[in-house]
C-alpha atoms as a PDB file:
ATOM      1  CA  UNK A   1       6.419  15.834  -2.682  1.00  0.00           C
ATOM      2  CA  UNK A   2       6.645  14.107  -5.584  1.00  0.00           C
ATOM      3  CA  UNK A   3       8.732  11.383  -4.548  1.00  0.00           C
ATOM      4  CA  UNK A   4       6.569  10.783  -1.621  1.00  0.00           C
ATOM      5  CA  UNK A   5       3.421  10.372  -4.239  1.00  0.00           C
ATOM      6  CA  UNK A   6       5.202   7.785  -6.250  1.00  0.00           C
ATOM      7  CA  UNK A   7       6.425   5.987  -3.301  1.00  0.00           C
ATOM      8  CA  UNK A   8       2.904   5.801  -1.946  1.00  0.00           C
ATOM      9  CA  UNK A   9       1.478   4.846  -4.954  1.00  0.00           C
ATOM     10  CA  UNK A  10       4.189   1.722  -5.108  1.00  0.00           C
ATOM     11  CA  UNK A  11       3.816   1.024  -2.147  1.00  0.00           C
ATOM     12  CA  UNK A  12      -0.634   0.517  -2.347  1.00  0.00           C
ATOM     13  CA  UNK A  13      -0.110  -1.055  -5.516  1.00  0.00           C
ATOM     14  CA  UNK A  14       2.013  -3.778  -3.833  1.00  0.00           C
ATOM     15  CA  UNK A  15      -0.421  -3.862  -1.094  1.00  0.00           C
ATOM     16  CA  UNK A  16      -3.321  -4.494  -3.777  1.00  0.00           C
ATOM     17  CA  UNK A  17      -1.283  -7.176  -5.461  1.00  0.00           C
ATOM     18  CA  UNK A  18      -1.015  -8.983  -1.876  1.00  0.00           C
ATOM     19  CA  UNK A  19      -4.890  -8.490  -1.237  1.00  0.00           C
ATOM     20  CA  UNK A  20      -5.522  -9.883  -5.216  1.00  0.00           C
ATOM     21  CA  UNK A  21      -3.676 -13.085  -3.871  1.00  0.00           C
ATOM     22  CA  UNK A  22      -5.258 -13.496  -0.698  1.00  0.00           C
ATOM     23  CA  UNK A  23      -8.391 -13.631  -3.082  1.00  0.00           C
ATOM     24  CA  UNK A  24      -7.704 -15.010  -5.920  1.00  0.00           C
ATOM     25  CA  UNK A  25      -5.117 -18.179  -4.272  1.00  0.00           C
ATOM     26  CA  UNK A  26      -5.298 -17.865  -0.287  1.00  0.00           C
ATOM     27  CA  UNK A  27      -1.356 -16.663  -0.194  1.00  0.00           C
ATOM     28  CA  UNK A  28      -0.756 -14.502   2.263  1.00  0.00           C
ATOM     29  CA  UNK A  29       3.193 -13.366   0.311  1.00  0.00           C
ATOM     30  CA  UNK A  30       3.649 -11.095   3.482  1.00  0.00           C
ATOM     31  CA  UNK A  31       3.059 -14.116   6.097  1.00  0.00           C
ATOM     32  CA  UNK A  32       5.017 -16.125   3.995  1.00  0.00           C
ATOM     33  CA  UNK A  33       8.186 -13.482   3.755  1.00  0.00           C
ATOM     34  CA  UNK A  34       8.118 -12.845   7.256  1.00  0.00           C
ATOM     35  CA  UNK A  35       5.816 -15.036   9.082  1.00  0.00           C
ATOM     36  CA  UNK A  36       2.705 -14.766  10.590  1.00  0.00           C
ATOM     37  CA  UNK A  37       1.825 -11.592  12.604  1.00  0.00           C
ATOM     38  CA  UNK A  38       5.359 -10.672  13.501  1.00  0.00           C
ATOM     39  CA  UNK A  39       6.383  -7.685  14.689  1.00  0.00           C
ATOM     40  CA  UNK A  40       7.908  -7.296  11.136  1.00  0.00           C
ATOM     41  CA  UNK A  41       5.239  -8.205   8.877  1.00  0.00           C
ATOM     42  CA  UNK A  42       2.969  -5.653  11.576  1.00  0.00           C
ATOM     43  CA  UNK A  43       4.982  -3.002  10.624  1.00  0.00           C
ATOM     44  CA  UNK A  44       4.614  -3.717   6.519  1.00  0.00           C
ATOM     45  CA  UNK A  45       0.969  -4.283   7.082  1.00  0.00           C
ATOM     46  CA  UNK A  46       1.101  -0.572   8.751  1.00  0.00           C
ATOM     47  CA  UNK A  47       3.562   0.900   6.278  1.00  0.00           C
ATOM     48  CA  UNK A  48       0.697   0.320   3.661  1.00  0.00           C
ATOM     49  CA  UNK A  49      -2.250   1.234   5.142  1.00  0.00           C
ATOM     50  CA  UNK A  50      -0.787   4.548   6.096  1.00  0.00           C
ATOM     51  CA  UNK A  51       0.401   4.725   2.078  1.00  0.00           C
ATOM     52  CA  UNK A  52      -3.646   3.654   1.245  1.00  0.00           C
ATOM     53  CA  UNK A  53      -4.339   6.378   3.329  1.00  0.00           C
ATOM     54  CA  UNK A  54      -1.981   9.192   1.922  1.00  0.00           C
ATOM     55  CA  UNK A  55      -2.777   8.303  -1.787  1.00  0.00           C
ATOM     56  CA  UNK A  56      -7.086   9.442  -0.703  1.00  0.00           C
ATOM     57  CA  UNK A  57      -4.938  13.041  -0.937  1.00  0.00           C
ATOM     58  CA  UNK A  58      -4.877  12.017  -4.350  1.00  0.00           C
ATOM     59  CA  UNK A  59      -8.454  12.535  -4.986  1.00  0.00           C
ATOM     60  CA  UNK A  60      -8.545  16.153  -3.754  1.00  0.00           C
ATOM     61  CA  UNK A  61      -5.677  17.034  -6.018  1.00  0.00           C
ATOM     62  CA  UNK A  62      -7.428  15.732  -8.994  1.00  0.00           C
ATOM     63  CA  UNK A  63     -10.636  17.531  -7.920  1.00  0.00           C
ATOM     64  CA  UNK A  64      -8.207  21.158  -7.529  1.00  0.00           C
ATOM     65  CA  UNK A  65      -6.737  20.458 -11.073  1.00  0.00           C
ATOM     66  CA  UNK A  66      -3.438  20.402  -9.554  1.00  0.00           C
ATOM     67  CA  UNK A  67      -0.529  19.364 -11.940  1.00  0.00           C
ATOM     68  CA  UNK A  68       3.522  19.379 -11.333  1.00  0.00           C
END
């Protein structure tokens, strides 16, 4: 489970970086890697919501004092 907490993590983090520089310079990296609204950059757009998602678990495991 671990592994799938760190991966998760990386993978919102990179997510946040791409939303910082929408913001911050109007560069869209994943449109530029792999185009506009391809089937591709679809799936890494869905790949990282899904990890934004999974990483709210976070919040209950802080809450239950959980540690590994």
């Amino acid at each position: 489970m671990r592994a799938l907490d760190y991966t998760a993590l990386t993978v919102a983090v990179v997510g946040a970086v791409v939303w910082g520089l929408i913001g911050l310079f109007n560069f869209n990296l994943v449109s530029f890697l792999f185009g506009s609204m391809t089937w591709l950059s679809r799936i890494v757009y869905i790949v990282v919501g899904i990890c934004g998602l999974y990483t709210l678990t976070f919040f209950g495991r802080i809450k239950e004092g959980e540690e590994e």
